[in-house]
PDB file of N, CA and C in Angstrom:
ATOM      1  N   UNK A   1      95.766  80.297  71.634  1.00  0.00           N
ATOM      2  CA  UNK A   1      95.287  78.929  71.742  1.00  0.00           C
ATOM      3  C   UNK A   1      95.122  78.594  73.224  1.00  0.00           C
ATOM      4  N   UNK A   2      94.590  77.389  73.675  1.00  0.00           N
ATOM      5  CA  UNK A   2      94.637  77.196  74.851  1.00  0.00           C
ATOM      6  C   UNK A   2      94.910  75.460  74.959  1.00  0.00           C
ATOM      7  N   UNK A   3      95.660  75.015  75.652  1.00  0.00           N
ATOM      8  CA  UNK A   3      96.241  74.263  76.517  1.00  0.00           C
ATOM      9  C   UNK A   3      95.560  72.784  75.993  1.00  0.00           C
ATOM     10  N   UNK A   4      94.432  73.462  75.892  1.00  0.00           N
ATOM     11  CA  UNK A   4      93.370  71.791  75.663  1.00  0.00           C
ATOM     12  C   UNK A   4      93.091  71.539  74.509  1.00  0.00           C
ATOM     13  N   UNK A   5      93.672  72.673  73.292  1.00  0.00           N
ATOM     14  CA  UNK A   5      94.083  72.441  71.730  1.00  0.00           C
ATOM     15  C   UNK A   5      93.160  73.457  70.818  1.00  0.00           C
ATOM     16  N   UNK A   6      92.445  73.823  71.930  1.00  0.00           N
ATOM     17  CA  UNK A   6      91.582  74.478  70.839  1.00  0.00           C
ATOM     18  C   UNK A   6      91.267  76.281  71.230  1.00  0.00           C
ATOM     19  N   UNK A   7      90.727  77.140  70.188  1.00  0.00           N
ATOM     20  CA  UNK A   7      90.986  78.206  70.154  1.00  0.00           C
ATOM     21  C   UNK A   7      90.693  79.009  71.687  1.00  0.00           C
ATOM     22  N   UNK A   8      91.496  80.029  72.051  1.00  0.00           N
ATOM     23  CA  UNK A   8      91.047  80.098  73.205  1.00  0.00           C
ATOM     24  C   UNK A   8      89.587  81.050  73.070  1.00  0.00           C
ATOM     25  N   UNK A   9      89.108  81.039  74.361  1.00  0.00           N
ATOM     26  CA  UNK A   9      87.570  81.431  74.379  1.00  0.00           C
ATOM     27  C   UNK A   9      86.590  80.557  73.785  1.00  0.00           C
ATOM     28  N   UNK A  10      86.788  79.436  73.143  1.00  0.00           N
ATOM     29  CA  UNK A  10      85.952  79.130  72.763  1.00  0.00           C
ATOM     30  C   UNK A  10      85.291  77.760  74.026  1.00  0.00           C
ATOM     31  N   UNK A  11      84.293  76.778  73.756  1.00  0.00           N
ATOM     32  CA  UNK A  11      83.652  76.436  74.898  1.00  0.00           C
ATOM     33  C   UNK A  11      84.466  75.869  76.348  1.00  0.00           C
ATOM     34  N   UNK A  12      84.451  75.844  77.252  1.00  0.00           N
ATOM     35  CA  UNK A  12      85.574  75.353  77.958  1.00  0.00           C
ATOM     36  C   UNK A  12      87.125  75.845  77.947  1.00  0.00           C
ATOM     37  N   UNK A  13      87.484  76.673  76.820  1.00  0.00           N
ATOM     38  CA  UNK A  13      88.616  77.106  77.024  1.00  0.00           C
ATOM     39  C   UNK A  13      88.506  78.538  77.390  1.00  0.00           C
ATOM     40  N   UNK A  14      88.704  78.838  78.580  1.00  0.00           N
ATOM     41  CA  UNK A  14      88.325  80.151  78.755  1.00  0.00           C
ATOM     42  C   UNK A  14      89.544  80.569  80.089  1.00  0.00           C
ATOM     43  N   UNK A  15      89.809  79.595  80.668  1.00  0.00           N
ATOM     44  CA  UNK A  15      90.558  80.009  81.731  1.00  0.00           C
ATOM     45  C   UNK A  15      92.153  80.835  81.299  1.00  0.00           C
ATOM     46  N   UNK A  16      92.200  81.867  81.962  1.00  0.00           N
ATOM     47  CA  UNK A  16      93.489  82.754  81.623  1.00  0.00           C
ATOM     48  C   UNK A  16      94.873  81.707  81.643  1.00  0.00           C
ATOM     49  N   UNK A  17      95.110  80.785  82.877  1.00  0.00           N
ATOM     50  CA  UNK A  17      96.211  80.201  82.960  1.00  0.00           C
ATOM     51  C   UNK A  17      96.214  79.008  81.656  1.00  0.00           C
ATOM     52  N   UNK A  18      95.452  78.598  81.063  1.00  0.00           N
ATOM     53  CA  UNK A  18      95.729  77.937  80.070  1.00  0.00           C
ATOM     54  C   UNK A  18      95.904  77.719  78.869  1.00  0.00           C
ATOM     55  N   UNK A  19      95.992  79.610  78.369  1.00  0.00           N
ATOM     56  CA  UNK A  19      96.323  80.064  77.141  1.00  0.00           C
ATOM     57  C   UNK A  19      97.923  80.273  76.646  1.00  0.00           C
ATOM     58  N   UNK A  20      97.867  80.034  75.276  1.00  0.00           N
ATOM     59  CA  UNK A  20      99.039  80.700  74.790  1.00  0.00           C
ATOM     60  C   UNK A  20      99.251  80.870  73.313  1.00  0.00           C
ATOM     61  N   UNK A  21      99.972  81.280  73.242  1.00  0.00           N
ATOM     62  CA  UNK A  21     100.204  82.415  71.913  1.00  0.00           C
ATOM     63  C   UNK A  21     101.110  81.004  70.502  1.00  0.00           C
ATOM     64  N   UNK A  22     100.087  80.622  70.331  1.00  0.00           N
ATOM     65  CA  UNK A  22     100.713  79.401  69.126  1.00  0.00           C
ATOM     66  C   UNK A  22     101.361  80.263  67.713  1.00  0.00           C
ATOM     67  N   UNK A  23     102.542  80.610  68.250  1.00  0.00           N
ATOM     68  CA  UNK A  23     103.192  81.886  66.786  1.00  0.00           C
ATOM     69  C   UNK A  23     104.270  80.375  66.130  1.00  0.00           C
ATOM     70  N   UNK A  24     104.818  80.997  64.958  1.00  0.00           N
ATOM     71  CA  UNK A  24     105.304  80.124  64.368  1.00  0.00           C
ATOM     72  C   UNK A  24     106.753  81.213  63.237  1.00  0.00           C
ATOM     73  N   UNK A  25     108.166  79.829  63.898  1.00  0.00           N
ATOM     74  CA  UNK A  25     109.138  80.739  63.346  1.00  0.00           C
ATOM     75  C   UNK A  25     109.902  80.091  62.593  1.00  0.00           C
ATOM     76  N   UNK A  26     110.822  80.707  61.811  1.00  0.00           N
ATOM     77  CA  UNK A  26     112.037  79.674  61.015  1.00  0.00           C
ATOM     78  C   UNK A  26     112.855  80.449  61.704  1.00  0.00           C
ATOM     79  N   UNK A  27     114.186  79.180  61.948  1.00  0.00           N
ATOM     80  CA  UNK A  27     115.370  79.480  62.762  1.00  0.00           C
ATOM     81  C   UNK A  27     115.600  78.742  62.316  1.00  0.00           C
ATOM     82  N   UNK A  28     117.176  78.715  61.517  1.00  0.00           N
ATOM     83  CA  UNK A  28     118.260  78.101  60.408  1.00  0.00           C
ATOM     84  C   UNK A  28     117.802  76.818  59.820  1.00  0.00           C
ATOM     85  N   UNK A  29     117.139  77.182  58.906  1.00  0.00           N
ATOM     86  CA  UNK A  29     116.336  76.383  58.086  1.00  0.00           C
ATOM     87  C   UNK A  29     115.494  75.469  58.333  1.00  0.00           C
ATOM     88  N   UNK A  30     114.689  75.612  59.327  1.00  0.00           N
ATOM     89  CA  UNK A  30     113.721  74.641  60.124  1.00  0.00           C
ATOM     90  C   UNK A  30     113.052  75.777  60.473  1.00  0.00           C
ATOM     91  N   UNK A  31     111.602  75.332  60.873  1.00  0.00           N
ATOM     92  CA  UNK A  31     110.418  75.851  61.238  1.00  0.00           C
ATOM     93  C   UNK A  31     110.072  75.179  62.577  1.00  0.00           C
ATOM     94  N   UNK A  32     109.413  76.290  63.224  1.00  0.00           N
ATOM     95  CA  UNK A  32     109.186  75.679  64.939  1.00  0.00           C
ATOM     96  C   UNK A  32     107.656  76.354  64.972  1.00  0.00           C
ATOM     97  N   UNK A  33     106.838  75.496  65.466  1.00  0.00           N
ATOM     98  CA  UNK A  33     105.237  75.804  65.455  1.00  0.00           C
ATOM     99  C   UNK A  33     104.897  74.699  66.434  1.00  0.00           C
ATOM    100  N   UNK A  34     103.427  75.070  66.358  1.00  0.00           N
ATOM    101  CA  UNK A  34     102.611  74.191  66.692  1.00  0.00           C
ATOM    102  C   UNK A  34     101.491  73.284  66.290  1.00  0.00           C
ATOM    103  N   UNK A  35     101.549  72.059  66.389  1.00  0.00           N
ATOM    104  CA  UNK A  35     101.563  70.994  65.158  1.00  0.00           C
ATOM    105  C   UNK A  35      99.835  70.686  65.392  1.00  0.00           C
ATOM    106  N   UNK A  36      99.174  70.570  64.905  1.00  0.00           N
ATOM    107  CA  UNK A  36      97.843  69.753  65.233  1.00  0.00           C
ATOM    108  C   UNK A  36      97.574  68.235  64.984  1.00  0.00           C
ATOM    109  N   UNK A  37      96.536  67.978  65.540  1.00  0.00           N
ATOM    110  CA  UNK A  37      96.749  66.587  66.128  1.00  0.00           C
ATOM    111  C   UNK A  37      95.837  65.821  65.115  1.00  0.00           C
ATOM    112  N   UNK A  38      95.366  64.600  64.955  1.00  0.00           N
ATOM    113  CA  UNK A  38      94.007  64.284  64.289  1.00  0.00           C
ATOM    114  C   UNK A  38      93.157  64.847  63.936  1.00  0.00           C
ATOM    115  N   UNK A  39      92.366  65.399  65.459  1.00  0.00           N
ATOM    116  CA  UNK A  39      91.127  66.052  65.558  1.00  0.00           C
ATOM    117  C   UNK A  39      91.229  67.431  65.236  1.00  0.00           C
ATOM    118  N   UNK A  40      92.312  67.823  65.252  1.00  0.00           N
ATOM    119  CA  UNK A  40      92.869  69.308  64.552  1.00  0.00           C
ATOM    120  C   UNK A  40      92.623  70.684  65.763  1.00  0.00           C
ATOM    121  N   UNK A  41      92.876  69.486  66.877  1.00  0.00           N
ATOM    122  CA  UNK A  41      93.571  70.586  68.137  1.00  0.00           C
ATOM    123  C   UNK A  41      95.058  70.754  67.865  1.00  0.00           C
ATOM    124  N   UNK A  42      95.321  71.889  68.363  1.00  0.00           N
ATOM    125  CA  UNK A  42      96.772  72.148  68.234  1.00  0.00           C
ATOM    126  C   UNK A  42      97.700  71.859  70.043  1.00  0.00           C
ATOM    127  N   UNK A  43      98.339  71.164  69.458  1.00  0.00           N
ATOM    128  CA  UNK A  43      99.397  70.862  71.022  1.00  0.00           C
ATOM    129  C   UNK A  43      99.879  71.620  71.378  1.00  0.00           C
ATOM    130  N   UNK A  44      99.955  71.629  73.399  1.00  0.00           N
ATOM    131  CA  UNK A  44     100.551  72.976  73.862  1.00  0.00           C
ATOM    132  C   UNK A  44     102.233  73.016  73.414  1.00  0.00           C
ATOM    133  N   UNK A  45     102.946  71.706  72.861  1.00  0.00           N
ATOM    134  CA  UNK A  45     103.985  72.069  73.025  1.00  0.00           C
ATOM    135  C   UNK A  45     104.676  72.362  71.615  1.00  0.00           C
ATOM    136  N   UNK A  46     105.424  72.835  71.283  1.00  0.00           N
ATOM    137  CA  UNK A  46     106.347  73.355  69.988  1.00  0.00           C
ATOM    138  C   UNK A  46     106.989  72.323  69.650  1.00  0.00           C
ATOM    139  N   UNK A  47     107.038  72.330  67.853  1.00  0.00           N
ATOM    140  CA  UNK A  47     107.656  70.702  67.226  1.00  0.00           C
ATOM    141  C   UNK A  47     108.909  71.939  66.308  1.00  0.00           C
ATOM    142  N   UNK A  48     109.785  71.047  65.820  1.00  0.00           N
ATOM    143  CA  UNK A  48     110.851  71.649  65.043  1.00  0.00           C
ATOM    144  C   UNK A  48     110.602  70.619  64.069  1.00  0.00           C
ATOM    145  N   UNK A  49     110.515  71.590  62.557  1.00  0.00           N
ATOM    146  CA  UNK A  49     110.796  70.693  61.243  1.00  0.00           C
ATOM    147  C   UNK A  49     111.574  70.949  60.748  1.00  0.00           C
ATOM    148  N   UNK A  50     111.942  70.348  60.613  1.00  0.00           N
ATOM    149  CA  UNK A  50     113.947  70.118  59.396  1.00  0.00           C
ATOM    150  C   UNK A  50     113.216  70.020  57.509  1.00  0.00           C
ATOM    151  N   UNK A  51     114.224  71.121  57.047  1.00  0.00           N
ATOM    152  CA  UNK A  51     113.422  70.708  55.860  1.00  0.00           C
ATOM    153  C   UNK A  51     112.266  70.845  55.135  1.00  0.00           C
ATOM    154  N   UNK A  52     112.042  71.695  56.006  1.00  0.00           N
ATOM    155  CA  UNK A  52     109.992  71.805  54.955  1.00  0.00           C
ATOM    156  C   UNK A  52     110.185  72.550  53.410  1.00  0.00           C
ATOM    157  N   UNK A  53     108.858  72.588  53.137  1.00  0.00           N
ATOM    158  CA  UNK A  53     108.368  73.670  51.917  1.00  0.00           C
ATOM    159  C   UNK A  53     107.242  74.449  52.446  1.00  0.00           C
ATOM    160  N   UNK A  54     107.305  75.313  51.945  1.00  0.00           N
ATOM    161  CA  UNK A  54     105.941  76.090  52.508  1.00  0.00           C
ATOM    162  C   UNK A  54     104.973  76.006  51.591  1.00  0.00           C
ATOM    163  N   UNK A  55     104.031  75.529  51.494  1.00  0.00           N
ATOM    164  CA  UNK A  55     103.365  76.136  50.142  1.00  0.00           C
ATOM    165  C   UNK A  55     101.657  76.563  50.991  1.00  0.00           C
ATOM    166  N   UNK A  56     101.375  76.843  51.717  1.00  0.00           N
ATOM    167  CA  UNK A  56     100.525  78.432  52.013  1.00  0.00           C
ATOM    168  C   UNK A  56     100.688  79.042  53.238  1.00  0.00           C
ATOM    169  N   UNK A  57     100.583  79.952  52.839  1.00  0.00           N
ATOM    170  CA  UNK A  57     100.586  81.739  53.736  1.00  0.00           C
ATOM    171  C   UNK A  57      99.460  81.875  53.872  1.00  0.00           C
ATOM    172  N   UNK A  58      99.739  82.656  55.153  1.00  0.00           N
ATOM    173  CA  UNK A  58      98.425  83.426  55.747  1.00  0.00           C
ATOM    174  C   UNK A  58      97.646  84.007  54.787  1.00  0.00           C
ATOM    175  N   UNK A  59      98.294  85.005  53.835  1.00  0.00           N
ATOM    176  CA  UNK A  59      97.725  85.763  52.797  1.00  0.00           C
ATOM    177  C   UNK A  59      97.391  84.943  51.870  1.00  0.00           C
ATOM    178  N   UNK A  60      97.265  83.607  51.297  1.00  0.00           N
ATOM    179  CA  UNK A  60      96.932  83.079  50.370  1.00  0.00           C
ATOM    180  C   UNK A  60      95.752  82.743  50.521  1.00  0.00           C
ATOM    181  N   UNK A  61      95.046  83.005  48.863  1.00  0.00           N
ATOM    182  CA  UNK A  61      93.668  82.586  48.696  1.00  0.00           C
ATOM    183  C   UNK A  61      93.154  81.176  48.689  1.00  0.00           C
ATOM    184  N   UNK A  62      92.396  80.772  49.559  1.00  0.00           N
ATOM    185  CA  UNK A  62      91.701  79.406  49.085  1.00  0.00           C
ATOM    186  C   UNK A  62      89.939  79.342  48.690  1.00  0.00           C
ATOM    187  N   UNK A  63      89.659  78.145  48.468  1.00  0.00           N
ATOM    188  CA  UNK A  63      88.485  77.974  48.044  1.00  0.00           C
ATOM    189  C   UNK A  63      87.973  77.198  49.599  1.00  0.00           C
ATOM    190  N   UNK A  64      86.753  77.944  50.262  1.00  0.00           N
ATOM    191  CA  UNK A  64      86.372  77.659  50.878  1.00  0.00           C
ATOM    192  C   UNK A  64      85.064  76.707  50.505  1.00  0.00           C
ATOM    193  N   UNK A  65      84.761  75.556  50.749  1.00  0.00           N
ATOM    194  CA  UNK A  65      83.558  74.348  49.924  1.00  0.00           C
ATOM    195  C   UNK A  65      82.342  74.107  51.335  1.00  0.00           C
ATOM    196  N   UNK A  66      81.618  73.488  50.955  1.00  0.00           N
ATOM    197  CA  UNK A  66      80.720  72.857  51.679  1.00  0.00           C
ATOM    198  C   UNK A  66      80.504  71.542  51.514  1.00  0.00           C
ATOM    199  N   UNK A  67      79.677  71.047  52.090  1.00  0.00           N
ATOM    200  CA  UNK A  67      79.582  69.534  52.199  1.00  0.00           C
ATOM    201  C   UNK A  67      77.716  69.310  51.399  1.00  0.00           C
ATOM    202  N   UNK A  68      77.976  69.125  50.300  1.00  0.00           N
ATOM    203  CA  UNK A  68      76.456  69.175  49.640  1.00  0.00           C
ATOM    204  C   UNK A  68      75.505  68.160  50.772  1.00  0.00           C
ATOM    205  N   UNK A  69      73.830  67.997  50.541  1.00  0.00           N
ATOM    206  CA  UNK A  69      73.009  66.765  51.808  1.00  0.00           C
ATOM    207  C   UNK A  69      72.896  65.902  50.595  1.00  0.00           C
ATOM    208  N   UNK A  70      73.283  66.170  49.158  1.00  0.00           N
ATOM    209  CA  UNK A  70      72.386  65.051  48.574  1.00  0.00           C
ATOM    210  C   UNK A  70      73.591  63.986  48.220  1.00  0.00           C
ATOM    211  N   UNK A  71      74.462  63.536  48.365  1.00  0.00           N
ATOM    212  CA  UNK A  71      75.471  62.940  48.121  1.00  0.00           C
ATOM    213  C   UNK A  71      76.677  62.306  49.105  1.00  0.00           C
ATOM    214  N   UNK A  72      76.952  60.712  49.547  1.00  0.00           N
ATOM    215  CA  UNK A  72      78.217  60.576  50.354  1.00  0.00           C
ATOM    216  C   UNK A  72      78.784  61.036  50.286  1.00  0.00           C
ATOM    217  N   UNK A  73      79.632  61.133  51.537  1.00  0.00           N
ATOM    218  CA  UNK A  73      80.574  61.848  51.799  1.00  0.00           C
ATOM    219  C   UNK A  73      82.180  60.548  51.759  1.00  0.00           C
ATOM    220  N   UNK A  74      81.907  60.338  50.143  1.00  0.00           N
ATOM    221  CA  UNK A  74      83.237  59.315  50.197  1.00  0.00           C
ATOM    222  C   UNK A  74      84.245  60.260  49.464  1.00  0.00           C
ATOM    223  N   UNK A  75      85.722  59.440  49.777  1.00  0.00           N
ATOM    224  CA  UNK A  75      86.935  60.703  48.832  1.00  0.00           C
ATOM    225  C   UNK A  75      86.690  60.822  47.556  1.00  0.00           C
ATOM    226  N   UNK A  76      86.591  59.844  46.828  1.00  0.00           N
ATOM    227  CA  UNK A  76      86.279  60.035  45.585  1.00  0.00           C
ATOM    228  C   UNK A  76      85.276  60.894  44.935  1.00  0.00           C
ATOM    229  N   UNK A  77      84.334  61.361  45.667  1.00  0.00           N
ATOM    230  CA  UNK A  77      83.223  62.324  45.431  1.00  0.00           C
ATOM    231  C   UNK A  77      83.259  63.721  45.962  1.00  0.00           C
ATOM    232  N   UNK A  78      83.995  63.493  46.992  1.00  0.00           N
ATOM    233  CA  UNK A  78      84.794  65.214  47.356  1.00  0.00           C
ATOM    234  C   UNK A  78      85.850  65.449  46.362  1.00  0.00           C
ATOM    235  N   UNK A  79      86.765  64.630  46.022  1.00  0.00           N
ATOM    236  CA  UNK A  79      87.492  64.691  45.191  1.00  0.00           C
ATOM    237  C   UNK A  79      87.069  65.806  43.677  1.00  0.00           C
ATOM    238  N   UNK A  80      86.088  64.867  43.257  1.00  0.00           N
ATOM    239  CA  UNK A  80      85.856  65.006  41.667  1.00  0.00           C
ATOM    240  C   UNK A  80      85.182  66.712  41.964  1.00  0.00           C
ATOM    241  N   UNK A  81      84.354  66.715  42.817  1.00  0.00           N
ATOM    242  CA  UNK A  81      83.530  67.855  43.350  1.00  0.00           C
ATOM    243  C   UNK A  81      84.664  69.141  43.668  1.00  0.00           C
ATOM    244  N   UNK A  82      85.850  68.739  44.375  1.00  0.00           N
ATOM    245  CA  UNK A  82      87.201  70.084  44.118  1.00  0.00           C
ATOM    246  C   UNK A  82      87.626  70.182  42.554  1.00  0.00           C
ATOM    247  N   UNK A  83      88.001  68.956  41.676  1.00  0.00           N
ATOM    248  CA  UNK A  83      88.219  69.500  40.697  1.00  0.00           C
ATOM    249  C   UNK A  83      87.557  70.037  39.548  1.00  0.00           C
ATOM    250  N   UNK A  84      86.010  69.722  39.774  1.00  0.00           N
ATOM    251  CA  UNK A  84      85.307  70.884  39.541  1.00  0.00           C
ATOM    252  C   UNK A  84      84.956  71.914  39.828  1.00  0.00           C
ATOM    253  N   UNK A  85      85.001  72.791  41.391  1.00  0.00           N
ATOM    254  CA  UNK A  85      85.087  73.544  41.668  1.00  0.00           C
ATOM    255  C   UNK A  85      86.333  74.420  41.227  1.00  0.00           C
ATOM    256  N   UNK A  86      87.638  73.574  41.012  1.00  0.00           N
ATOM    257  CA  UNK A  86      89.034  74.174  40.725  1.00  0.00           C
ATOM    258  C   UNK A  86      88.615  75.274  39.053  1.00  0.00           C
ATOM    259  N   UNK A  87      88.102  74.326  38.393  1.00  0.00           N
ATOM    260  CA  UNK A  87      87.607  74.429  36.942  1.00  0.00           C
ATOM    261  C   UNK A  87      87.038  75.914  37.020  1.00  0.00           C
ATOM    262  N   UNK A  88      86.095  75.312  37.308  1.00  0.00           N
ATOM    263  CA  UNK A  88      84.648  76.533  37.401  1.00  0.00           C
ATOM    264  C   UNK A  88      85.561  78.056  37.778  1.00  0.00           C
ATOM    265  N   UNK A  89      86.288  77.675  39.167  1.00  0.00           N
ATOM    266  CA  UNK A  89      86.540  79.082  39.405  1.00  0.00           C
ATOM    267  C   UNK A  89      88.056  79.656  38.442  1.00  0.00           C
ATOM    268  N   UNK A  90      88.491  78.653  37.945  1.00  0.00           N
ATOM    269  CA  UNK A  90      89.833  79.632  36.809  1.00  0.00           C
ATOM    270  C   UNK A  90      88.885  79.675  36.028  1.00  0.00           C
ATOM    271  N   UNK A  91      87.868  79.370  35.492  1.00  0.00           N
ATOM    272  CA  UNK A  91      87.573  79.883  33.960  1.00  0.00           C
ATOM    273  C   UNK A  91      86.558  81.331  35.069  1.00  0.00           C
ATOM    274  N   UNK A  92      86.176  80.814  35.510  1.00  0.00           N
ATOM    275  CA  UNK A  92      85.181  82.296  35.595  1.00  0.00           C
ATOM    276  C   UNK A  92      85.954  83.534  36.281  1.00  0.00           C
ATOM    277  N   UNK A  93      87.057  82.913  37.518  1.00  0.00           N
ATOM    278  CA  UNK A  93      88.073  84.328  38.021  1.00  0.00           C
ATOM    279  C   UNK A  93      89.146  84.028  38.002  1.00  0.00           C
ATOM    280  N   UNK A  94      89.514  83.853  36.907  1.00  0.00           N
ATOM    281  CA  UNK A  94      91.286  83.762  36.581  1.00  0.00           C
ATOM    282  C   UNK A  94      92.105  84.446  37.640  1.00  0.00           C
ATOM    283  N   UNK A  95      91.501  85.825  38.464  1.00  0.00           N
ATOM    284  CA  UNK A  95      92.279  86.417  38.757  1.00  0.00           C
ATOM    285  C   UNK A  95      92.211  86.149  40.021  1.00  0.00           C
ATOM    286  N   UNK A  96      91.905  85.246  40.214  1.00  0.00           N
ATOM    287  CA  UNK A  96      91.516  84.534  42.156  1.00  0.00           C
ATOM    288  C   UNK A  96      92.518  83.464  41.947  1.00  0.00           C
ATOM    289  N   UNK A  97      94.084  83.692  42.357  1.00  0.00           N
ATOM    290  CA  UNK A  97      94.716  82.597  42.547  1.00  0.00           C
ATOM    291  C   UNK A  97      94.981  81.804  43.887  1.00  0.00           C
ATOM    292  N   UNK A  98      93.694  81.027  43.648  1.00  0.00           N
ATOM    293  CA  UNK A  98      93.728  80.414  44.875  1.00  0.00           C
ATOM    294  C   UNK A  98      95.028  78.840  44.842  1.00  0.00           C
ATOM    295  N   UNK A  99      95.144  78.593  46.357  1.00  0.00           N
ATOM    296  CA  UNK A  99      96.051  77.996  46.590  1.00  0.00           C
ATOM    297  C   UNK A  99      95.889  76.162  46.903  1.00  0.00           C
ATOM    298  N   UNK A 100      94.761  76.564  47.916  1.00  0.00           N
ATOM    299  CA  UNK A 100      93.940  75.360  48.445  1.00  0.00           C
ATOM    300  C   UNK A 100      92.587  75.764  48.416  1.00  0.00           C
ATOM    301  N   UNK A 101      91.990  74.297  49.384  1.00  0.00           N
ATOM    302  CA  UNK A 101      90.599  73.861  49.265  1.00  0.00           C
ATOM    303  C   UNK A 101      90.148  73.958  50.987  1.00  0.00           C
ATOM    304  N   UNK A 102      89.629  74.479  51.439  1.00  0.00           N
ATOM    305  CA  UNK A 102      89.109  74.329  53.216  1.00  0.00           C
ATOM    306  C   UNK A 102      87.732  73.948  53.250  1.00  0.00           C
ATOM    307  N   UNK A 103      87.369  73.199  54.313  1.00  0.00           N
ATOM    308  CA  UNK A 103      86.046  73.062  54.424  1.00  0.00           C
ATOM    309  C   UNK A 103      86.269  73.596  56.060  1.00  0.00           C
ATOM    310  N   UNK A 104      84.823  73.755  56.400  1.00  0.00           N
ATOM    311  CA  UNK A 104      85.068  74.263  58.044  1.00  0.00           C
ATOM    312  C   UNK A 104      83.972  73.223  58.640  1.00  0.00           C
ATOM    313  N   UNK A 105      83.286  72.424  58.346  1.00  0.00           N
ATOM    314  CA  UNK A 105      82.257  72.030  58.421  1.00  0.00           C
ATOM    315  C   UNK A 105      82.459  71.068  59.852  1.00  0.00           C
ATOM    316  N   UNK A 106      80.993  71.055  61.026  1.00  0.00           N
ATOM    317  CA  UNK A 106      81.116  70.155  61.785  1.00  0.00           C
ATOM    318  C   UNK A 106      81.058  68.903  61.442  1.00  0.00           C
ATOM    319  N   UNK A 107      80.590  68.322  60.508  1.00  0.00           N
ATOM    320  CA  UNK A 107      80.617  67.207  60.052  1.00  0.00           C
ATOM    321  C   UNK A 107      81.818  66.292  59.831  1.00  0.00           C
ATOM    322  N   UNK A 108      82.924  66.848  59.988  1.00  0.00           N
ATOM    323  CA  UNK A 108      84.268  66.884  59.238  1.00  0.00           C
ATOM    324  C   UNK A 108      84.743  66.475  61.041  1.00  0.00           C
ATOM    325  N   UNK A 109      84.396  66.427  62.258  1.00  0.00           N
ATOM    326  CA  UNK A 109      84.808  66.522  63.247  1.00  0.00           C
ATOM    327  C   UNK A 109      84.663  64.934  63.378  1.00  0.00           C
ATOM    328  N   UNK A 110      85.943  64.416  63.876  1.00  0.00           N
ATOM    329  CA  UNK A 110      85.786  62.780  64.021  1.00  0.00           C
ATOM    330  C   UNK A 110      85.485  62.499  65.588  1.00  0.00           C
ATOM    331  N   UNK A 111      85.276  62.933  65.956  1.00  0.00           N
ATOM    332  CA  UNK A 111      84.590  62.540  67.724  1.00  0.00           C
ATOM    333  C   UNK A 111      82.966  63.173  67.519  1.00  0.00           C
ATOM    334  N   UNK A 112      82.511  62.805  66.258  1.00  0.00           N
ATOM    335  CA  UNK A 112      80.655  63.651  66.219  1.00  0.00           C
ATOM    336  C   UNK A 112      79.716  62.697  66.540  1.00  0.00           C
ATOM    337  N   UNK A 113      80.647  61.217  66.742  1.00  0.00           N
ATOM    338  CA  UNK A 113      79.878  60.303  67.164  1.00  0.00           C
ATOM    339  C   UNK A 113      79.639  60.462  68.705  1.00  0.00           C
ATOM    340  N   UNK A 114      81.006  60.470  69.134  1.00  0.00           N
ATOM    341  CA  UNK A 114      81.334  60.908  71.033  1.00  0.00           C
ATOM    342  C   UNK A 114      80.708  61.648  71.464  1.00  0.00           C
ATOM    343  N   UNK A 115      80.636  63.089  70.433  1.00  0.00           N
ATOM    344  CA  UNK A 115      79.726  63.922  70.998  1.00  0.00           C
ATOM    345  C   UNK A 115      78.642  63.947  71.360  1.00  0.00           C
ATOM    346  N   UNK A 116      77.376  62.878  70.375  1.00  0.00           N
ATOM    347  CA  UNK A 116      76.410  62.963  69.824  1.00  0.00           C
ATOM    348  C   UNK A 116      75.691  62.044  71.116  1.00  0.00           C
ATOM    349  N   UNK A 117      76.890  60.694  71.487  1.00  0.00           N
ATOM    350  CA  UNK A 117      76.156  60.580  72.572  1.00  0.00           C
ATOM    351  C   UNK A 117      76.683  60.758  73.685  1.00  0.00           C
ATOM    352  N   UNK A 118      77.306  61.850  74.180  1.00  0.00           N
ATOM    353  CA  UNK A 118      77.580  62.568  75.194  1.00  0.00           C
ATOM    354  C   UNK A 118      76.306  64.072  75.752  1.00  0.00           C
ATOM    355  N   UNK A 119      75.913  64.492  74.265  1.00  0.00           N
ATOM    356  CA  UNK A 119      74.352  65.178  74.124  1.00  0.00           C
ATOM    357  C   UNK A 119      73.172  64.614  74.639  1.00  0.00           C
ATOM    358  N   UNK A 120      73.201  63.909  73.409  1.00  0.00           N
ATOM    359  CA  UNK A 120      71.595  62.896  73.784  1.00  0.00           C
ATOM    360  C   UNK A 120      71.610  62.137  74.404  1.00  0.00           C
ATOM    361  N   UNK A 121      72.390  61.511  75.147  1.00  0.00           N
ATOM    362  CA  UNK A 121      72.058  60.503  75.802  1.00  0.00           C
ATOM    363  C   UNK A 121      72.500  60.688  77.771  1.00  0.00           C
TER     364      UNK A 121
END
């Protein structure tokens, strides 16, 4: 990772002194990582949780989605749209036990307004 939250190498994060290695451990029943923020940069510094559950692993399957053009983008319509996707994929691959739902989409980025006129304008 790098320093300014986001993956290193990627735009602006490139400088050697401002990387580091965001690993994540349990030590006596608490977990120590690195937490992400809103915008889903990750902070340079390490949080301790008391108490968690884990429920996904690296190795766990999810359903990766998209963001359809013909339809808002309100919760209730992403919503109904995962639990049909949930549907669709146990009846057709039972044997895909997926865990969660990810989207990767730029759209999903809450500074796309900041950006947009930091671009064009």
């Amino acid at each position: 990772m790098h320093k300014k939250g986001m993956v290193f190498g990627s735009a602006g994060q490139t400088d050697e002194e401002g990387k580091f290695f965001a690993d994540i451990k349990e030590e006596d029943g608490a977990v120590i990582g690195y937490a992400a923020n809103e915008y889903g940069e990750c902070d340079p510094d390490p949080v301790r949780l008391e108490g968690y559950e884990e429920v996904f692993r690296t190795d766990d399957y999810a359903l990766d989605v998209h963001i359809p053009a013909d339809l808002p983008l309100t919760p209730d319509i992403c919503l109904a749209s995962y639990d049909r996707a949930k549907e669709i994929m146990r009846r057709a691959y039972p044997e895909y036990n997926f865990k969660g739902i990810v989207c990767r989409s730029w759209m999903l980025e809450k500074r796309l307004e900041e950006i947009h006129r930091i671009i064009c304008f």
